[in-house]
N, C-alpha and C. Protein backbone atom coordinates (compact mmCIF):
# COMPACT_ATOMS: atom_id res chain seq x y z
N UNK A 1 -41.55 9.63 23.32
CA UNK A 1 -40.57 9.71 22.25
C UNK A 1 -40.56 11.12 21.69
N UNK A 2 -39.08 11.66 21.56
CA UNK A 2 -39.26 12.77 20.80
C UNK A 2 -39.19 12.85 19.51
N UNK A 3 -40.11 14.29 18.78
CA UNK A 3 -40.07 14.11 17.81
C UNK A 3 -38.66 14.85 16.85
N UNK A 4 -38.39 13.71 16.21
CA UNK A 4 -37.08 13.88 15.50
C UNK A 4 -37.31 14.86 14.42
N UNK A 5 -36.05 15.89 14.42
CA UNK A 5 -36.03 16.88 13.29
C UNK A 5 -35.94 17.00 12.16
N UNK A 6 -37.16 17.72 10.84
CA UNK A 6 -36.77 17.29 9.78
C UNK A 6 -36.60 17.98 9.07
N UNK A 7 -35.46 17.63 8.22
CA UNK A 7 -34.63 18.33 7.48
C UNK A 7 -35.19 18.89 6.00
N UNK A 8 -35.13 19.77 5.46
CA UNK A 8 -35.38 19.97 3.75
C UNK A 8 -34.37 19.52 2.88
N UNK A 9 -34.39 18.49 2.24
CA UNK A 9 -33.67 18.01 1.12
C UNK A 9 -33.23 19.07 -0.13
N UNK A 10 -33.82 20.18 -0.08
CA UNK A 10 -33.63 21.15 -0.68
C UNK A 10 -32.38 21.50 -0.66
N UNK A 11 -32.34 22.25 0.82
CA UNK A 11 -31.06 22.91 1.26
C UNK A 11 -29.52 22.22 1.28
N UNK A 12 -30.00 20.84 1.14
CA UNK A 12 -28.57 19.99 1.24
C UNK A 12 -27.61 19.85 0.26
N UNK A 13 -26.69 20.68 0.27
CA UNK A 13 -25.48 20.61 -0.69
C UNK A 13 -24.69 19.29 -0.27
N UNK A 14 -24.14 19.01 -1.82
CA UNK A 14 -22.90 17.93 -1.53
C UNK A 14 -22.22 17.63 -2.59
N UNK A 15 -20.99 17.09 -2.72
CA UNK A 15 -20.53 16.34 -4.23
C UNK A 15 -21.37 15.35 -4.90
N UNK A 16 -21.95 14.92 -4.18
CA UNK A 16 -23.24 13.62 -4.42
C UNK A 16 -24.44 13.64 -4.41
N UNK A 17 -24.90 14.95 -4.06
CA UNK A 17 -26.23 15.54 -4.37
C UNK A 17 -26.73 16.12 -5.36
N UNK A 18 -27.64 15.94 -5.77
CA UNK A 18 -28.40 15.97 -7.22
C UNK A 18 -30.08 16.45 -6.77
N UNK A 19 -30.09 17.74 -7.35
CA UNK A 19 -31.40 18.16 -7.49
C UNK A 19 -32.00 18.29 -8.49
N UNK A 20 -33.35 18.18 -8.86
CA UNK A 20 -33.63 18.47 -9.83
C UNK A 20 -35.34 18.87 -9.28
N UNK A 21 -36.35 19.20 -10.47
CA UNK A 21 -37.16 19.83 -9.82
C UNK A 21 -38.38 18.82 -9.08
N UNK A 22 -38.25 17.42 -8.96
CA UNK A 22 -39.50 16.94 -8.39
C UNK A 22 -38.66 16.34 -7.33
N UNK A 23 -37.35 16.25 -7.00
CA UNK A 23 -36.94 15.50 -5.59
C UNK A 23 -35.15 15.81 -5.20
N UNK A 24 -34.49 15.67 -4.26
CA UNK A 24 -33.10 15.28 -4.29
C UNK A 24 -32.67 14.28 -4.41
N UNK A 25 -31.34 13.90 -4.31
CA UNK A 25 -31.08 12.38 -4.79
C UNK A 25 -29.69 12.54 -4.10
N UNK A 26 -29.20 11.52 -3.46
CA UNK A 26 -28.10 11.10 -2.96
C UNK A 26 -27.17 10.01 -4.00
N UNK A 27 -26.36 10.56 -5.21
CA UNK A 27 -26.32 9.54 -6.21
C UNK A 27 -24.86 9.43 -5.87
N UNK A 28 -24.11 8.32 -5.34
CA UNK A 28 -22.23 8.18 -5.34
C UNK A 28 -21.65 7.93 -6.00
N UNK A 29 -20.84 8.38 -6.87
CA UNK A 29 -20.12 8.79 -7.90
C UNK A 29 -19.57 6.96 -8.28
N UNK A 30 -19.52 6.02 -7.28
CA UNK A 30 -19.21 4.30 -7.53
C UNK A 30 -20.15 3.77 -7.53
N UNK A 31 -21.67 4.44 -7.64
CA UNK A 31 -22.56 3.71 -8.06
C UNK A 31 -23.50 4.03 -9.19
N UNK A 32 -24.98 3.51 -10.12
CA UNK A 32 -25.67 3.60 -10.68
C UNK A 32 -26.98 4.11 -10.23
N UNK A 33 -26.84 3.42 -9.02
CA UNK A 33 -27.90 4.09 -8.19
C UNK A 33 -28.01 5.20 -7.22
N UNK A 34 -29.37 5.50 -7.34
CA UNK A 34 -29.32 7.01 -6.62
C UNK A 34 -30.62 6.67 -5.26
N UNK A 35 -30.46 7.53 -4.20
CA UNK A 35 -31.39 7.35 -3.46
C UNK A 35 -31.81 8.75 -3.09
N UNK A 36 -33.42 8.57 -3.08
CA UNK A 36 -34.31 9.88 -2.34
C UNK A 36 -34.28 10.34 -1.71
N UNK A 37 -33.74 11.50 -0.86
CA UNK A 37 -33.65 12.22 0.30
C UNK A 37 -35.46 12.85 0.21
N UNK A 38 -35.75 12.36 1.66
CA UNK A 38 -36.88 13.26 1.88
C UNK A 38 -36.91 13.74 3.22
N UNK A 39 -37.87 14.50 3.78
CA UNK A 39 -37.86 15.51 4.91
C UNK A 39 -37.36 14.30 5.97
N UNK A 40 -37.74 12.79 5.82
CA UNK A 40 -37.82 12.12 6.69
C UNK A 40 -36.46 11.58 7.43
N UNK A 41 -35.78 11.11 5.78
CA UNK A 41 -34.10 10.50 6.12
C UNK A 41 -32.87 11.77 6.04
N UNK A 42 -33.73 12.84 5.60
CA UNK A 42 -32.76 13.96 4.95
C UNK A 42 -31.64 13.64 6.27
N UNK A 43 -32.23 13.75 7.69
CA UNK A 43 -31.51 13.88 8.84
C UNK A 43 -30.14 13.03 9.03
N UNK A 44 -30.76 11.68 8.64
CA UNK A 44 -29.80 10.52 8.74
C UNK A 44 -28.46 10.87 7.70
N UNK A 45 -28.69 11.71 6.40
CA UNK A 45 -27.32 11.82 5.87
C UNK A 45 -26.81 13.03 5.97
N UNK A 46 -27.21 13.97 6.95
CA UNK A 46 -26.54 15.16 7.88
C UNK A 46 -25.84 14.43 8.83
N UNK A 47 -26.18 13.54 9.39
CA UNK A 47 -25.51 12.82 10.63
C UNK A 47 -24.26 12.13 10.04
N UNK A 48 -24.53 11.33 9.01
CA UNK A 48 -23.78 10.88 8.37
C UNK A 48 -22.58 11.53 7.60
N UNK A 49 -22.56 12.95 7.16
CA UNK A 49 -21.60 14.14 7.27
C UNK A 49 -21.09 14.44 8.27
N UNK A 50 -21.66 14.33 9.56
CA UNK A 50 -20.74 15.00 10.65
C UNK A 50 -20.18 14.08 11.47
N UNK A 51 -20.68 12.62 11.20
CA UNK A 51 -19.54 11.47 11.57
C UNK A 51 -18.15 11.60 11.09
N UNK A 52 -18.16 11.87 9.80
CA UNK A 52 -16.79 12.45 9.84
C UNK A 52 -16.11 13.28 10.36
N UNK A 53 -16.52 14.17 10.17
CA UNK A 53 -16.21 15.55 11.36
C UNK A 53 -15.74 14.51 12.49
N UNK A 54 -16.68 14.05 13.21
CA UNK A 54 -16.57 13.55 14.60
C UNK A 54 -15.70 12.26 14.72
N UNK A 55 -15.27 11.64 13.37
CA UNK A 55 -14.00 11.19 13.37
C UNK A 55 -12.73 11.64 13.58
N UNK A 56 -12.54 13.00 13.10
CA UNK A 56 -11.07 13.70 12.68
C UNK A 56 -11.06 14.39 14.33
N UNK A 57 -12.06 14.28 14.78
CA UNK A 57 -11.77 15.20 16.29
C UNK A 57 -11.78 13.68 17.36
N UNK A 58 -11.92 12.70 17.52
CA UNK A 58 -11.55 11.34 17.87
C UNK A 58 -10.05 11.43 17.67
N UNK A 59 -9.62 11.24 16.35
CA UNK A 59 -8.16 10.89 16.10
C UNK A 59 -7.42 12.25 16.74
N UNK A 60 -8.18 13.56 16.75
CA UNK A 60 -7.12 14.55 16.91
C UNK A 60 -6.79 14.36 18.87
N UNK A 61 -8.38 14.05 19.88
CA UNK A 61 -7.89 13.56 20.89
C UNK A 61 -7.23 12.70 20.96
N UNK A 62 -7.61 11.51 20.94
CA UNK A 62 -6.38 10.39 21.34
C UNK A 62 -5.12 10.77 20.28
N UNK A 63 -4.99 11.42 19.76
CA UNK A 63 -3.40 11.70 19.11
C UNK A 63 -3.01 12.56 20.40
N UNK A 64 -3.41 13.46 20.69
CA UNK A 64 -3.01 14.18 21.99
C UNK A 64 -2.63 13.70 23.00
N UNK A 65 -3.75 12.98 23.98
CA UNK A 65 -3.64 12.50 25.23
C UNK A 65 -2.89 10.97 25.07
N UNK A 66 -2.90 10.82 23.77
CA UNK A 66 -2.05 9.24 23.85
C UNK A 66 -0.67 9.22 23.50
N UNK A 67 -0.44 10.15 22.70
CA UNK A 67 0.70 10.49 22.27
C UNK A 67 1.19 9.63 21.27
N UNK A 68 0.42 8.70 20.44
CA UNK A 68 0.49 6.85 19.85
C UNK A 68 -0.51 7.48 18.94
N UNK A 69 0.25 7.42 17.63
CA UNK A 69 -0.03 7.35 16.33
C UNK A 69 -1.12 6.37 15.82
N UNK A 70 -0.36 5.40 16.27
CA UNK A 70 -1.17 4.22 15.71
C UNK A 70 -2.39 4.02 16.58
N UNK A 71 -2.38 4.62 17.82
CA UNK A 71 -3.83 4.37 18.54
C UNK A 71 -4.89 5.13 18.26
N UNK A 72 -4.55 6.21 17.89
CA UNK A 72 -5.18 7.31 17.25
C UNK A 72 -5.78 6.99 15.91
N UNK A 73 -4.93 6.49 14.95
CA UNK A 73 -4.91 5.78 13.73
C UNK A 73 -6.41 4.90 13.61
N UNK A 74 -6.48 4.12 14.67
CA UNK A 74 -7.69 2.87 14.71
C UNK A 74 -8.56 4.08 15.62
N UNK A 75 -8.69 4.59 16.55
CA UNK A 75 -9.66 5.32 17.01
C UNK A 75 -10.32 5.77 15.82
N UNK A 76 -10.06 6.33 14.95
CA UNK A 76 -10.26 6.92 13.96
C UNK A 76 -10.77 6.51 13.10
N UNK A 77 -10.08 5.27 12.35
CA UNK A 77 -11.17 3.74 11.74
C UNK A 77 -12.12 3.74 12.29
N UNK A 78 -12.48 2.98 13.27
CA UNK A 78 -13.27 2.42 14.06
C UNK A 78 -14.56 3.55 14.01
N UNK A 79 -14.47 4.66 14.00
CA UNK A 79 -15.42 5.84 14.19
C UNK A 79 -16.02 5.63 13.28
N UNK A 80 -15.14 6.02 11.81
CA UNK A 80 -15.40 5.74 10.51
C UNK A 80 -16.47 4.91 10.40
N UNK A 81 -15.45 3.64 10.40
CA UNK A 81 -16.58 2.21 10.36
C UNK A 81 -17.82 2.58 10.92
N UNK A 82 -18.10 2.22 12.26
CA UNK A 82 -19.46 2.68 12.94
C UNK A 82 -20.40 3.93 12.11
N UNK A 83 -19.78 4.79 11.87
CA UNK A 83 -20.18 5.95 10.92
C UNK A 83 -20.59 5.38 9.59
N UNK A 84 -20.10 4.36 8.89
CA UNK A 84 -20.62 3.70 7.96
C UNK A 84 -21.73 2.78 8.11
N UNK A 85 -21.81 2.64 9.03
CA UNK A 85 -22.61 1.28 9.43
C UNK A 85 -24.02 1.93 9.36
N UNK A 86 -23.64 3.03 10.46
CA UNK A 86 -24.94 4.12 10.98
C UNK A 86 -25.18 4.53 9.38
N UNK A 87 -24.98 4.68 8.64
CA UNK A 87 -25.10 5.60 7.50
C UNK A 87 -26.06 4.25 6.50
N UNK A 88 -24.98 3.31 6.40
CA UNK A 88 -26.03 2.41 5.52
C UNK A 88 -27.52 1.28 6.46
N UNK A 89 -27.08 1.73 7.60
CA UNK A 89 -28.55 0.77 7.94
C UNK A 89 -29.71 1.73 8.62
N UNK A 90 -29.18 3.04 8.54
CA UNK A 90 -30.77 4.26 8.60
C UNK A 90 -30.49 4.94 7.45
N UNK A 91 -29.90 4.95 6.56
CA UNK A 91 -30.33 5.81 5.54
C UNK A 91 -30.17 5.03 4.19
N UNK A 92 -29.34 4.48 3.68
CA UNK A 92 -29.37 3.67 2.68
C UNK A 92 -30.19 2.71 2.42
N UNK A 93 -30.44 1.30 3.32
CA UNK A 93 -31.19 0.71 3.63
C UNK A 93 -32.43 0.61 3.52
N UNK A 94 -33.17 1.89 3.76
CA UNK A 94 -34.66 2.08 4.01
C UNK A 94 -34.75 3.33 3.12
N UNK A 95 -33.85 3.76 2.06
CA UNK A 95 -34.59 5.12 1.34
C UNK A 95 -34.84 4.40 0.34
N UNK A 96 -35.95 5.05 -0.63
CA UNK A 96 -36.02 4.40 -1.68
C UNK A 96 -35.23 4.79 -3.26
N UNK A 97 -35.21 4.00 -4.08
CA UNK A 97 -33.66 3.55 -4.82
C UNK A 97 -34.42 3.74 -6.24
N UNK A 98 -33.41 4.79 -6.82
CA UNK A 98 -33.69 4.92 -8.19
C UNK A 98 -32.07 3.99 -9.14
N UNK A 99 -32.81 2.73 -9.49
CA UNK A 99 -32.09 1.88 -10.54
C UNK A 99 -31.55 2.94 -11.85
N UNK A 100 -29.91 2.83 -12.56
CA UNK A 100 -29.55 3.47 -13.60
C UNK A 100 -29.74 4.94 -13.64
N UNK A 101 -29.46 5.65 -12.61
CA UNK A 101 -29.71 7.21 -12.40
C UNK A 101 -29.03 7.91 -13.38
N UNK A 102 -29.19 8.75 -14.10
CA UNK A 102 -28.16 9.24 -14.91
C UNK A 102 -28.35 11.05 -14.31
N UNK A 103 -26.53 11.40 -14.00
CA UNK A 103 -26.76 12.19 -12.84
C UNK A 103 -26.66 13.48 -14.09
N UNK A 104 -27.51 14.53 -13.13
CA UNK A 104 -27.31 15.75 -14.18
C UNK A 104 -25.76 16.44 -14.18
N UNK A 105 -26.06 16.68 -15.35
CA UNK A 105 -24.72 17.87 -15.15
C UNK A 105 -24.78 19.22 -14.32
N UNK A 106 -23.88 19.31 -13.33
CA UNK A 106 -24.20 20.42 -12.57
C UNK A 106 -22.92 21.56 -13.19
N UNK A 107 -22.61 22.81 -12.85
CA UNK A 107 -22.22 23.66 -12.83
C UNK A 107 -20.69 23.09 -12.00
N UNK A 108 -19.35 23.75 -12.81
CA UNK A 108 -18.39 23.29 -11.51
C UNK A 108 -18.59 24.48 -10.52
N UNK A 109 -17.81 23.69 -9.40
CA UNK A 109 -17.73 24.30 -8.00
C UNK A 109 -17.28 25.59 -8.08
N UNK A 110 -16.13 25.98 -9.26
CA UNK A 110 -15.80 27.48 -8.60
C UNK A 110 -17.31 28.38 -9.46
N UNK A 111 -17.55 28.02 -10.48
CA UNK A 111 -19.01 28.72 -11.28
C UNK A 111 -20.09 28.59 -10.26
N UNK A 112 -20.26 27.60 -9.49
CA UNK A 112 -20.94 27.77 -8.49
C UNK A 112 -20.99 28.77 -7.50
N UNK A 113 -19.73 28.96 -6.54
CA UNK A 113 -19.60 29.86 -5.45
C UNK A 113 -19.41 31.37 -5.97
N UNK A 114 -18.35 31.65 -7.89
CA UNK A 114 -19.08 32.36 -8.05
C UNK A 114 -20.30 33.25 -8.17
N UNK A 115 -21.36 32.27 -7.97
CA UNK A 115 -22.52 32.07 -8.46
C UNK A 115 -23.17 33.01 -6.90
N UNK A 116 -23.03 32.61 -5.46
CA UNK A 116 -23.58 32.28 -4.32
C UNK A 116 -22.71 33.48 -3.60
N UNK A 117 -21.60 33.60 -3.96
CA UNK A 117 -20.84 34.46 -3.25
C UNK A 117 -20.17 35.86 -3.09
N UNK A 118 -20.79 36.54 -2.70
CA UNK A 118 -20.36 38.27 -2.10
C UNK A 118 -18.91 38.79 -2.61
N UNK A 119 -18.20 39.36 -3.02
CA UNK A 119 -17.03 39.84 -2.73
C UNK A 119 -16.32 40.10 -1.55
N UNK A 120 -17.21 39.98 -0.83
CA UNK A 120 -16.76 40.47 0.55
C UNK A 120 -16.57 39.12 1.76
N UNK A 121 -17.35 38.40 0.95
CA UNK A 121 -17.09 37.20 1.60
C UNK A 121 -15.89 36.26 0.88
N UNK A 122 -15.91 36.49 -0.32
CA UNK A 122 -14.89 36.07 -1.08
C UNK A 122 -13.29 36.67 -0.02
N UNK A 123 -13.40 37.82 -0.25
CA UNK A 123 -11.98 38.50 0.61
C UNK A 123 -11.44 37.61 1.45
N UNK A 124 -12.77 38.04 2.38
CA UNK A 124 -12.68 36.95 3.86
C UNK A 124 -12.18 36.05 3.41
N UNK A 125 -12.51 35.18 2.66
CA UNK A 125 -11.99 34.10 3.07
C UNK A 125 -10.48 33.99 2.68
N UNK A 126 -9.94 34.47 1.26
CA UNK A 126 -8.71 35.02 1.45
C UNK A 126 -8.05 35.26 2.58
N UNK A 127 -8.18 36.11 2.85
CA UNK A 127 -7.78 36.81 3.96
C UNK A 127 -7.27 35.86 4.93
N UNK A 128 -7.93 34.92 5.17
CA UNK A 128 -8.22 33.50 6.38
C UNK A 128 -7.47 32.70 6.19
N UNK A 129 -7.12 31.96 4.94
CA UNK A 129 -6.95 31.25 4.58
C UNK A 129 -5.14 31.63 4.65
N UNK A 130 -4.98 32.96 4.22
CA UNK A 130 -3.56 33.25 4.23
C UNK A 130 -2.99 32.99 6.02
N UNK A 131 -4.14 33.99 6.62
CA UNK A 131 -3.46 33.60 7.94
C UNK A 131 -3.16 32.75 8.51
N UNK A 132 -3.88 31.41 7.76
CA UNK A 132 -3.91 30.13 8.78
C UNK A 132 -2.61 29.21 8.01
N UNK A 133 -2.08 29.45 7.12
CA UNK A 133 -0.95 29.05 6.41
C UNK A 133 -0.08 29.82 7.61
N UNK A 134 -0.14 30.96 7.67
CA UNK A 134 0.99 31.74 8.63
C UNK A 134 1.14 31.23 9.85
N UNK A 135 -0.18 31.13 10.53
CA UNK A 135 -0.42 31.05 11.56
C UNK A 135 0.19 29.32 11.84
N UNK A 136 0.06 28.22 10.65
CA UNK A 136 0.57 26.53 10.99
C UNK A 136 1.97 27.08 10.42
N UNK A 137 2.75 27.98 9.98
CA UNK A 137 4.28 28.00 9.61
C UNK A 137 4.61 28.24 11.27
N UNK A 138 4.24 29.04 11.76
CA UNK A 138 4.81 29.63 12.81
C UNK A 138 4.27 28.63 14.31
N UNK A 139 3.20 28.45 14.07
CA UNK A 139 3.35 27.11 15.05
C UNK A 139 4.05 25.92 14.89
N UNK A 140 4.17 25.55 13.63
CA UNK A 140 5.19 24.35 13.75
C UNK A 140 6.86 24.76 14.08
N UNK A 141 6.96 26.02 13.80
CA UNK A 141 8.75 26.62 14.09
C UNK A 141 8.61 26.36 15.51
N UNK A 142 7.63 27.06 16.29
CA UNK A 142 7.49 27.68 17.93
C UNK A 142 7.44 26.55 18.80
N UNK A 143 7.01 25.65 18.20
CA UNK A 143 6.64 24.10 18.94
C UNK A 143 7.75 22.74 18.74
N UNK A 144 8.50 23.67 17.27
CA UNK A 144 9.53 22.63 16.84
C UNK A 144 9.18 21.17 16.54
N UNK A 145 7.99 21.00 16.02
CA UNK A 145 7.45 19.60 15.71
C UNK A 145 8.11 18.99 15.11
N UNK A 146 7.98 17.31 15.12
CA UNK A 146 8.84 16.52 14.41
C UNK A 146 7.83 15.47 13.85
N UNK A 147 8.23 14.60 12.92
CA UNK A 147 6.98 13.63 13.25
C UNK A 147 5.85 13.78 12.25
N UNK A 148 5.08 13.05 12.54
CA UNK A 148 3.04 12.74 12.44
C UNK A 148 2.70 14.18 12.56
N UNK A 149 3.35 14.28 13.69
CA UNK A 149 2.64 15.84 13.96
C UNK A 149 3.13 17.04 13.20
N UNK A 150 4.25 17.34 12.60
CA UNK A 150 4.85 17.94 11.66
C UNK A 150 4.12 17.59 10.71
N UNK A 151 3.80 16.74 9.98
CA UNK A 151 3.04 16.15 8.67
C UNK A 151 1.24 17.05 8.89
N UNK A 152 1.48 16.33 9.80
CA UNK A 152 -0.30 17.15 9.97
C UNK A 152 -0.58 18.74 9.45
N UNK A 153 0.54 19.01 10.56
CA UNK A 153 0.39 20.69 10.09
C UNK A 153 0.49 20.88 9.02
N UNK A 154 1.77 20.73 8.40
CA UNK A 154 1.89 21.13 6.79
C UNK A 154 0.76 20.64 5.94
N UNK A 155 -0.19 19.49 6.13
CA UNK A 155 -1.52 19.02 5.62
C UNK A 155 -2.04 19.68 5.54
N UNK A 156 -2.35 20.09 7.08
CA UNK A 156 -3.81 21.65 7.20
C UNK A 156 -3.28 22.99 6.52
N UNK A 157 -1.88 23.50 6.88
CA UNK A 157 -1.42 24.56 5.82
C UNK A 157 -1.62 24.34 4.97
N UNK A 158 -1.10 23.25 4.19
CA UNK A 158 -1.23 23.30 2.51
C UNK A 158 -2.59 22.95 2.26
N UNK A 159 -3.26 22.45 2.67
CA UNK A 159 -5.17 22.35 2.66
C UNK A 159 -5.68 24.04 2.84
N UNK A 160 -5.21 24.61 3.75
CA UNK A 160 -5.78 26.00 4.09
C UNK A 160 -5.30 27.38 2.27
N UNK A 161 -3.95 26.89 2.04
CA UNK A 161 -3.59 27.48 0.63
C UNK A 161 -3.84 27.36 -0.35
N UNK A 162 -4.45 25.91 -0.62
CA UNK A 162 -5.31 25.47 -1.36
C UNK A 162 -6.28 25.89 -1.45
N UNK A 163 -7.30 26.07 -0.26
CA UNK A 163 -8.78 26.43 -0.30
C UNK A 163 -8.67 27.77 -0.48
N UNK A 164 -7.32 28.52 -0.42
CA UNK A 164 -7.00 30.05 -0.70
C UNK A 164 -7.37 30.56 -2.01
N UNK A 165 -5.87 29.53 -2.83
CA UNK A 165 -6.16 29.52 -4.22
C UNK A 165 -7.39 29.24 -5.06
N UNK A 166 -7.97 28.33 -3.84
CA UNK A 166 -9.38 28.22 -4.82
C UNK A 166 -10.07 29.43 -4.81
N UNK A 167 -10.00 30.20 -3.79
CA UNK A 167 -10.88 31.45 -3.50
C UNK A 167 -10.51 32.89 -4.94
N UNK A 168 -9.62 32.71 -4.89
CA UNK A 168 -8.92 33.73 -5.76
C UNK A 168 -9.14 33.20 -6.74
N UNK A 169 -9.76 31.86 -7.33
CA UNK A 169 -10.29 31.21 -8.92
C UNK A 169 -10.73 32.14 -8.77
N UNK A 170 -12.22 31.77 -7.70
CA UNK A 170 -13.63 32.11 -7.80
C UNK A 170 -13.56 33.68 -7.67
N UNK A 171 -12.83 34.08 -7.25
CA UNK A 171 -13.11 36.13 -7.07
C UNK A 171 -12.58 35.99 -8.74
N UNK A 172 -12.01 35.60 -9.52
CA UNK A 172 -11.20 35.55 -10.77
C UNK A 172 -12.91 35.89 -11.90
N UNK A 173 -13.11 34.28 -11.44
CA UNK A 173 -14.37 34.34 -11.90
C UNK A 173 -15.65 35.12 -11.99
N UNK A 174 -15.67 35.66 -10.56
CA UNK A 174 -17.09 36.42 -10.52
C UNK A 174 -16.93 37.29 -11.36
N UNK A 175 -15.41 37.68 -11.19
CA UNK A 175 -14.74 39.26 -12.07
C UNK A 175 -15.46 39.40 -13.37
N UNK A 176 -14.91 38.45 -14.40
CA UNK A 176 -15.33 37.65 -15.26
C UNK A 176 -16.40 37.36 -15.72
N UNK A 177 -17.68 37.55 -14.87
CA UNK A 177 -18.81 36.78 -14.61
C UNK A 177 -19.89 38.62 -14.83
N UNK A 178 -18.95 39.12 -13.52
CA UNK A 178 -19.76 40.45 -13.64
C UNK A 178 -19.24 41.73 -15.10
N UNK A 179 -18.58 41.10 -15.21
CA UNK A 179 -17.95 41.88 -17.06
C UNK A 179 -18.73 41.97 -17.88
N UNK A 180 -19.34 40.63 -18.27
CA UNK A 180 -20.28 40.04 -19.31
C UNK A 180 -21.44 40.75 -19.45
């Protein structure tokens, strides 16, 4: 048997992660309860992050090679599901459970990446974010999409302008941040 890799609960960012100084905590915003990430399960809710991932690239093949919305649609469920399943019977299941968690207040997200992030990486991502708006305008003209698939793109564009605008909070902020 090999030995399985273990993760630091430390390093694990999330909307639902909660550190504080004697442990992490996996606490979901629809529940009271919180559960322990340790070196042991940390793994199981990394996996459990990239099931999703490994959902949206499921639906994006069979949307391709099937050309069927709706088959794609349940490929996609179905991942999910299983991805849930995997998630609550190795990691939920067997971590141990803090009853009535009361979650800390963290810092918001753009005070955060202010917090973590370069100017220069800030740019970048600007920078990226504009192109890839350009880059889904001009593929959906060139390809003439109609459809599911028209919808998609404008999704990921307007998702990519979004995560733009958020960038330009946070450079707003650091501005702001480094003034003081």
């Amino acid at each position: 048997m090999a030995n399985k890799i273990k993760y630091d609960p430390e390093l694990i960012r999330g909307i639902s992660i909660y550190h504080d100084e004697k442990r992490t905590v996996y606490a979901p915003f629809y529940s009271k309860k919180a559960y322990i990430m340790t070196k042991n399960n940390a793994g199981h809710y990394i996996s459990y992050v990239v099931g999703y991932i490994a959902a949206l690239v499921v639906f994006e093949i069979v949307a391709i090679f099937s050309k069927s919305t709706p088959i794609a649609t349940l490929a996609g469920i179905l991942v999910l599901i299983i991805n849930f399943l995997f998630f609550y019977f190795n990691f939920l299941s067997k971590a141990a459970v803090i009853e009535n968690y009361s979650k800390a207040k963290k810092d918001g997200f753009i005070s955060r990446q202010a917090k973590e992030l370069e100017y220069d990486r800030i740019y970048t991502l600007i920078i990226c974010c504009i192109l890839l708006v350009v880059i889904f305008y001009f593929y959906a003209l060139w390809q003439k999409l109609e459809g599911v698939y028209l919808y998609i793109v404008i999704f990921l564009g307007a998702a990519s302008a979004l995560y733009g605008i958020i960038n330009v909070l946070i450079l707003f902020k650091k501005r702001s941040m480094d003034k003081q």
